[in-house]
Protein backbone atom coordinates (compact mmCIF):
# COMPACT_ATOMS: atom_id res chain seq x y z
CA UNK A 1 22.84 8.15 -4.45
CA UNK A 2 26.12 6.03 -5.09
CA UNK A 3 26.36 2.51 -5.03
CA UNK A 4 28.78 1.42 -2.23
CA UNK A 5 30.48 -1.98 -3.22
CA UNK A 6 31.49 -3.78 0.02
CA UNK A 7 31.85 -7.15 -1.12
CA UNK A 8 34.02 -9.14 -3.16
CA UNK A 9 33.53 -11.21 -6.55
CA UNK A 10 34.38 -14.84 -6.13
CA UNK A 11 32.67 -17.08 -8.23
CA UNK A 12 29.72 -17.05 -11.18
CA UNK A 13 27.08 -14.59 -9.97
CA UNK A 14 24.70 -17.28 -8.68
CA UNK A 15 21.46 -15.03 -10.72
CA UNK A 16 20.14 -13.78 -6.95
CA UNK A 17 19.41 -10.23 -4.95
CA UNK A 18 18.84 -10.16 -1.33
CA UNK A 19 17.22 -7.42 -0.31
CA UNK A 20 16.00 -6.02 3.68
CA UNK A 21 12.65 -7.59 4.03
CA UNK A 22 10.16 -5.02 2.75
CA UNK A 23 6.44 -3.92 4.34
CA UNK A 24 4.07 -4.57 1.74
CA UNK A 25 1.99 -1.91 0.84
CA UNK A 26 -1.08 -4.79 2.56
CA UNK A 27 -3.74 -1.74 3.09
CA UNK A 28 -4.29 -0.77 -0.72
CA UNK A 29 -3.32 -4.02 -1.77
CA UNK A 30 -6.07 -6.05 -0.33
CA UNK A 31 -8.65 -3.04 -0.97
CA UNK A 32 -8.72 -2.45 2.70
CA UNK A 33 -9.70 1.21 2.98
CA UNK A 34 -11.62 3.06 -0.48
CA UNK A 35 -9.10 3.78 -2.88
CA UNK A 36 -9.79 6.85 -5.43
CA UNK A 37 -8.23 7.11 -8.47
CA UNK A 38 -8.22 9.53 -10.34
CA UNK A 39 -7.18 12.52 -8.06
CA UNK A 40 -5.51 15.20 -9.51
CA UNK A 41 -5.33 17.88 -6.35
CA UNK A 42 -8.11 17.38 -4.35
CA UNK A 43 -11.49 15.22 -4.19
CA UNK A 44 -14.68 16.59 -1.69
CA UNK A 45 -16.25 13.80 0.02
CA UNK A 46 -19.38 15.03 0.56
CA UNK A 47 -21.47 14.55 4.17
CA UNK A 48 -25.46 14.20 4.76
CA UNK A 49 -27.40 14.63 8.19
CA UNK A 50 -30.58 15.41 8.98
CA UNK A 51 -32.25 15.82 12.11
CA UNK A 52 -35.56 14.11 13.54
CA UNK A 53 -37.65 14.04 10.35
CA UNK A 54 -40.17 11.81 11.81
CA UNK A 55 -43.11 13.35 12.88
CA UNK A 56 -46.55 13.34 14.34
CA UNK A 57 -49.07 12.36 11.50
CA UNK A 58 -51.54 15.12 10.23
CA UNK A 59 -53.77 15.76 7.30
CA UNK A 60 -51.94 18.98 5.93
CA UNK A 61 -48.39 18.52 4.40
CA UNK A 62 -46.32 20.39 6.44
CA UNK A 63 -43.15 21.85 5.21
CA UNK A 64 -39.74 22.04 7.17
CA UNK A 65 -40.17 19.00 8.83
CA UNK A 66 -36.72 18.48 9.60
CA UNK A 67 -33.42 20.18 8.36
CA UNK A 68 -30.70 18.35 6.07
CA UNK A 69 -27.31 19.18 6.38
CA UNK A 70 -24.46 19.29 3.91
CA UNK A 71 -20.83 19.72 4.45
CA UNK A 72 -17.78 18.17 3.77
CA UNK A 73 -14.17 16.87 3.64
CA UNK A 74 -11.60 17.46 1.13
CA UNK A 75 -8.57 14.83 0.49
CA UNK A 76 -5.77 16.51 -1.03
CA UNK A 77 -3.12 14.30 -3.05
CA UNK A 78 0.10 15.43 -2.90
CA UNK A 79 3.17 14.89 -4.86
CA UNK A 80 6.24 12.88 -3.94
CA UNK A 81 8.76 11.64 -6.18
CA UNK A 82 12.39 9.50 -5.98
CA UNK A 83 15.42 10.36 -7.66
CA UNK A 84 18.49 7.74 -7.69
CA UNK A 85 21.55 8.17 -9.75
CA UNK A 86 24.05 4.98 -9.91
CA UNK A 87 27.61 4.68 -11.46
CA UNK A 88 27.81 1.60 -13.68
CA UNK A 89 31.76 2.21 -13.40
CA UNK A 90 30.93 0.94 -9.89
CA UNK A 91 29.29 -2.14 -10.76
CA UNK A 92 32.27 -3.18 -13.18
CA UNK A 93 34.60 -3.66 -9.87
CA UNK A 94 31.56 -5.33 -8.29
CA UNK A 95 31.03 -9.46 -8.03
CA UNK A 96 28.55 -8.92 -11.00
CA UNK A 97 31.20 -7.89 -13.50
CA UNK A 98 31.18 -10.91 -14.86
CA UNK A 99 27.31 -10.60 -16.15
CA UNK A 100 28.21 -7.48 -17.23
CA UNK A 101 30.68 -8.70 -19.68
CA UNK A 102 33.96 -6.84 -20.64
CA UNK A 103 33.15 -3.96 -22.86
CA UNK A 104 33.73 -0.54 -22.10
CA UNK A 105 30.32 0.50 -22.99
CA UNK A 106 28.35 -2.08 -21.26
CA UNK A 107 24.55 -1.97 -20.41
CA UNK A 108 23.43 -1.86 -17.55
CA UNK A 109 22.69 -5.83 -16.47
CA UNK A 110 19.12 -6.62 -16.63
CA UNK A 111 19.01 -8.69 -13.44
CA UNK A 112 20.36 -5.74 -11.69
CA UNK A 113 17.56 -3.62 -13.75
CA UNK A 114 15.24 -5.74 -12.38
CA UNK A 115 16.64 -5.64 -8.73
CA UNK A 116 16.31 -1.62 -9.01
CA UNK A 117 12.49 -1.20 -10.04
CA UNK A 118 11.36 -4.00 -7.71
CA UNK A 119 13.03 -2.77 -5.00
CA UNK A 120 12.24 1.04 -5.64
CA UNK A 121 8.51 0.08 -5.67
CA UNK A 122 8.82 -1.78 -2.80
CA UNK A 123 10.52 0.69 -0.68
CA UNK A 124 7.71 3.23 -2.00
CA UNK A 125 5.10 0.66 -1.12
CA UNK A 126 6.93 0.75 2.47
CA UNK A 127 6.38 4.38 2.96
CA UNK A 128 3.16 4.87 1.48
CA UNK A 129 1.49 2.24 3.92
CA UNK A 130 2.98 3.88 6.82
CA UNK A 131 2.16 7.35 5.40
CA UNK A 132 -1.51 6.33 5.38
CA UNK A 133 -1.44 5.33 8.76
CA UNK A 134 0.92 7.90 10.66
CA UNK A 135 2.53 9.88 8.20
CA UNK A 136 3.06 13.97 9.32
CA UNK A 137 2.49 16.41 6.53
CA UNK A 138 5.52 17.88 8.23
CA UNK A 139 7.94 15.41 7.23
CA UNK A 140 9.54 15.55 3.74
CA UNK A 141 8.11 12.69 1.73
CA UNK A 142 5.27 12.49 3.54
CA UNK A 143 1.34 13.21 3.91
CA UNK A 144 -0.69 13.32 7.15
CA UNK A 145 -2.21 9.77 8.15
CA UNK A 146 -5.76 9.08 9.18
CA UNK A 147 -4.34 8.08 12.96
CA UNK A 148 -2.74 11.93 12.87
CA UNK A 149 -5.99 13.60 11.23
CA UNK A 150 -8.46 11.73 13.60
CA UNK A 151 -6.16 12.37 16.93
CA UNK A 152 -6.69 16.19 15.72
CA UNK A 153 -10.35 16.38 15.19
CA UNK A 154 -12.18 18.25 17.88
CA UNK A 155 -15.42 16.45 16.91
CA UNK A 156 -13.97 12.91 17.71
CA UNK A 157 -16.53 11.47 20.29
CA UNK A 158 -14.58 11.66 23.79
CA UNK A 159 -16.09 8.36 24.38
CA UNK A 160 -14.43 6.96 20.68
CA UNK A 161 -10.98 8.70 22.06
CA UNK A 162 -9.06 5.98 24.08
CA UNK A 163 -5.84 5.70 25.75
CA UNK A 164 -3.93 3.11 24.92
CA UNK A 165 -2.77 0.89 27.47
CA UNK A 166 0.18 -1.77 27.81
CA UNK A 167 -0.64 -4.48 25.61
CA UNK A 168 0.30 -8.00 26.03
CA UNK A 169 -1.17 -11.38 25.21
CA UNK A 170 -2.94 -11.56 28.68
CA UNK A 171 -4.50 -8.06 28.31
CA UNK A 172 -5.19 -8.05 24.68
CA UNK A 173 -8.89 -9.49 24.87
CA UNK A 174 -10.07 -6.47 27.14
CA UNK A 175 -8.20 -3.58 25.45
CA UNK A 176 -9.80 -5.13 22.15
CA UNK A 177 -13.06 -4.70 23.95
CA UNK A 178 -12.69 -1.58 25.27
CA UNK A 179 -12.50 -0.69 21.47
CA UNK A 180 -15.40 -2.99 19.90
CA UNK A 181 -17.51 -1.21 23.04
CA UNK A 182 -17.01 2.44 21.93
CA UNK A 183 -18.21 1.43 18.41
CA UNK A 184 -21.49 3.56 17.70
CA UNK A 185 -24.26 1.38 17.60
CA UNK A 186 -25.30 2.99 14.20
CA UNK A 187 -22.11 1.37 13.19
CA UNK A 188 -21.62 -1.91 14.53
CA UNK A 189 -22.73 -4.94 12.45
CA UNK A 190 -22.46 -3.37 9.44
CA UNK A 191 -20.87 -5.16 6.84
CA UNK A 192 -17.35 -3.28 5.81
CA UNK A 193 -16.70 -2.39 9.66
CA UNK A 194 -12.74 -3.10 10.50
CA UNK A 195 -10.82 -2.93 13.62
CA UNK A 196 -7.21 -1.94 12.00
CA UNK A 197 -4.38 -2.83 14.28
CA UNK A 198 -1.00 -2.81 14.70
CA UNK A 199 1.45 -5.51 13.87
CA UNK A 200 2.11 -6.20 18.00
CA UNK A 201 -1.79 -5.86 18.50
CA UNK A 202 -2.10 -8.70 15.95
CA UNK A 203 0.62 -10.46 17.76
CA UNK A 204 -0.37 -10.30 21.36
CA UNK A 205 -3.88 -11.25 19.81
CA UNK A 206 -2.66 -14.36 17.70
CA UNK A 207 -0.66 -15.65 20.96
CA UNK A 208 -3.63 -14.78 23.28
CA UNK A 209 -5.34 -17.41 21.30
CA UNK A 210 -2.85 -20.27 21.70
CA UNK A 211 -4.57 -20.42 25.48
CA UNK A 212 -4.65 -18.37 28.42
CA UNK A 213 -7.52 -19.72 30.81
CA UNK A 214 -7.62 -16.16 32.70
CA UNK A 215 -8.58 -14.18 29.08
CA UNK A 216 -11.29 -16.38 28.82
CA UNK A 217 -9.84 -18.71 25.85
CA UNK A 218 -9.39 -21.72 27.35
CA UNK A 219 -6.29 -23.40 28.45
CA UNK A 220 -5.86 -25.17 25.33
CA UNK A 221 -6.47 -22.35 22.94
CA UNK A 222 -8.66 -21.77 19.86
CA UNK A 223 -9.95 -24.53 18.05
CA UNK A 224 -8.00 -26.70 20.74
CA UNK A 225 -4.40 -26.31 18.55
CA UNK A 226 -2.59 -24.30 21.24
CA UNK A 227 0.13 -21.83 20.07
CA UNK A 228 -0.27 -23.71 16.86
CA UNK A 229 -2.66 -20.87 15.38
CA UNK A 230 -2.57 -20.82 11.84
CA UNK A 231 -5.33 -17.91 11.18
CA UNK A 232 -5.90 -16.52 7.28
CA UNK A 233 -7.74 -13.85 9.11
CA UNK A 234 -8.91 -12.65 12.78
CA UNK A 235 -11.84 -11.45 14.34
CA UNK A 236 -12.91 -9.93 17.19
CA UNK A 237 -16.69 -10.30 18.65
CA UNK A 238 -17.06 -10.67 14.99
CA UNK A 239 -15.92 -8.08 14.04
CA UNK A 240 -12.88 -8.56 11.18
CA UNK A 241 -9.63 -7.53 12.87
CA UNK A 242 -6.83 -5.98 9.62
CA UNK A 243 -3.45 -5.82 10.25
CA UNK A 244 -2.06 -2.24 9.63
CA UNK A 245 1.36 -2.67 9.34
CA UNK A 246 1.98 1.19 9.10
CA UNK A 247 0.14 2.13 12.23
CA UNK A 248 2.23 2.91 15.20
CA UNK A 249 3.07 0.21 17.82
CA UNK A 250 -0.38 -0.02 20.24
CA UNK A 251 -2.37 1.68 18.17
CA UNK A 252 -6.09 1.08 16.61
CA UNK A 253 -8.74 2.39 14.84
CA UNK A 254 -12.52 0.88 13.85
CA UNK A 255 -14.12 2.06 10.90
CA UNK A 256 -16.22 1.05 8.07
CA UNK A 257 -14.16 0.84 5.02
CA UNK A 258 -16.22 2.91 2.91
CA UNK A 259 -15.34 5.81 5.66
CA UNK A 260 -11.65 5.73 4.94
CA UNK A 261 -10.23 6.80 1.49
CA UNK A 262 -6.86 6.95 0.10
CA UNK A 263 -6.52 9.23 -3.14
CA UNK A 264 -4.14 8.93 -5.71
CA UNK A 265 -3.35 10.56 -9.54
CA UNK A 266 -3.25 7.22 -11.36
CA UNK A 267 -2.89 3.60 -9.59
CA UNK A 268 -0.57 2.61 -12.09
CA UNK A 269 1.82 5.71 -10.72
CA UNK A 270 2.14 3.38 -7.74
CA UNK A 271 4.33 0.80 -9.63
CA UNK A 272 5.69 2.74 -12.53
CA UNK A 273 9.64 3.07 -12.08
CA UNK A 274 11.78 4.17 -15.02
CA UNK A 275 15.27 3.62 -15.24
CA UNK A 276 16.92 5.76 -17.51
CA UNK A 277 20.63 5.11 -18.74
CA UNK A 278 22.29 8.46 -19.37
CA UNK A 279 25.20 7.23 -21.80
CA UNK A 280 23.30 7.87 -24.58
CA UNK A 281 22.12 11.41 -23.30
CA UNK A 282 25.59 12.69 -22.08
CA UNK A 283 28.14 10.00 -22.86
CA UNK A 284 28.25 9.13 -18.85
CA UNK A 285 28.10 6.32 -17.44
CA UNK A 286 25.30 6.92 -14.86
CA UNK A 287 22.03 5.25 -14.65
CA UNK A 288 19.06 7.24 -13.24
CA UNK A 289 15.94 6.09 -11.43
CA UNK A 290 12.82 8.22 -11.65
CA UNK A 291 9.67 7.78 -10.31
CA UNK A 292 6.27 10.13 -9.31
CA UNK A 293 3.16 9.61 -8.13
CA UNK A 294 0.37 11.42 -6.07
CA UNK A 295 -1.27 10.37 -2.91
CA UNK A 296 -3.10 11.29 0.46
CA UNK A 297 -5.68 9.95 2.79
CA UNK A 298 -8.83 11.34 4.28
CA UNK A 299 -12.13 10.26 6.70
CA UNK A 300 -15.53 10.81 5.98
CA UNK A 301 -17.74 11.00 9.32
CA UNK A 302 -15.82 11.23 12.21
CA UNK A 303 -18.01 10.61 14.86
CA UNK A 304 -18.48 6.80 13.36
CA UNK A 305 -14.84 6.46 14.34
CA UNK A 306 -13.37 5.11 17.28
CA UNK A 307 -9.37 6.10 18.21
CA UNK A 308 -7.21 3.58 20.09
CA UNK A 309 -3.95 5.53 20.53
């Protein structure tokens, strides 16, 4: 990677980066699926059914009342890594030469150092969230997301499988139903059940609330504030609503947390960026950034699942 310079130096460096706004990584962040550290290759999730084991009473103890069955999924981690090299010859004729000072052999400038790793791990942050969501084991620098590996499980319930419509803040409330209805009833209530959505899903929701008489919220909106909504979180039919910011546009999934599982090496892989300057190595004046790190997602029981897409 080189560093193209397309501005001009004029004046003290006024001490500040601006950067693209960057999608935080919100789904392991806020503990919003089960995160496993830990994972070298692969972890086995392990899955338990039985049949009808209640019976008839009788006075004999009667064996092979019912049949328990064991099987399971396997989450496989991955490896991805990022590689930068920068010139600090380029930063010399930059606007920061200043910081830099005038020698030859200058360092590289910490607030630039600092720019680099924060930006790095946000950028990874970035593309892990939308990996776990809709990544395609096909792509480099990728793994496949739970929205991918549910779409492509045969034993998906037909009536968990739904087509997503055209969503807009007038047909939000119903599509949201359609998906709160398909929600097993073995399921439903339970404590770390989720409807993840997409950001527009959110959005459409969020303005839905502000007041539209025909969705059934009233023409003033919730809590009477209008378009005014100021909402830490949202539900549905009480049933907590996250926003996914790496699913694809329309798209939603319910299910319990402790169904969905992201696996990883070490955690701290996740924010560990080293920047190594190579003048000390090979006399150059190159600065490399290096960072690796594991991950990849998996589902437990499918059929407590339901598929908006």
């Amino acid at each position: 990677m080189s560093l193209a310079i397309t501005t001009s130096y004029a004046g003290e460096f006024s001490g500040k980066y601006i950067a693209a706004a960057l999608l935080s990584g919100d789904t392991l962040a806020n503990n919003e699926i089960t995160i496993l550290p830990n994972v070298r290759y692969k972890s086995v999730i392990q899955k338990a059914s039985t049949d009808n084991i209640v019976k008839d009473a009788s006075c004999d103890f009667v064996t092979n009342q019912g049949t328990l069955t064991l099987t399971e999924q396997v989450l496989v981690a991955e490896e991805f890594q990022v590689n930068l090299q920068l010139c600090k010859k380029e930063l010399h004729q930059s606007w920061q030469a200043l910081e830099m000072g005038y020698s030859a052999f200058a360092d590289a400038p910490a607030s630039f150092t600092d720019f680099v790793l924060a930006h790095v791990a946000g950028k990874v942050a970035d593309k892990t969230e939308k990996n776990i969501w809709q990544g395609v084991n096909a792509n480099a620098g990728e793994f496949d997301g739970l929205a991918v590996k549910i779409a492509a499980d045969a034993a998906l319930p037909a009536a968990q499988d739904l087509a997503k419509a055209a969503v807009d803040p007038a047909t939000i409330i119903a599509e949201l139903g359609r998906v709160a209805d398909a929600i097993p009833t073995t399921v439903y209530g339970n404590e770390d059940l989720r409807i993840y959505v997409a950001s527009d899903i959110a959005r459409a929701y969020t303005r839905a609330l502000g007041g539209f008489a025909a969705a059934g919220v009233g023409a003033n909106g919730f809590d009477n504030k209008g378009t005014n909504q100021v909402l830490s979180s949202l539900f549905f039919d009480g049933i907590q609503l996250v926003v996914s910011k790496g699913l694809a546009s329309g798209t939603m999934i319910a299910a319990e947390k402790s169904n969905l599982f992201f696996g990883t090496g070490l955690l701290s892989d996740q924010n560990e960026v080293r920047v190594i300057d190579m003048g000390e190595t090979d006399g150059s004046q190159n600065i490399r950034v290096v960072m690796r790190f594991t991950a990849g997602v998996q589902y437990g029981e499918i059929t407590d699942i339901v598929l908006y897409s």
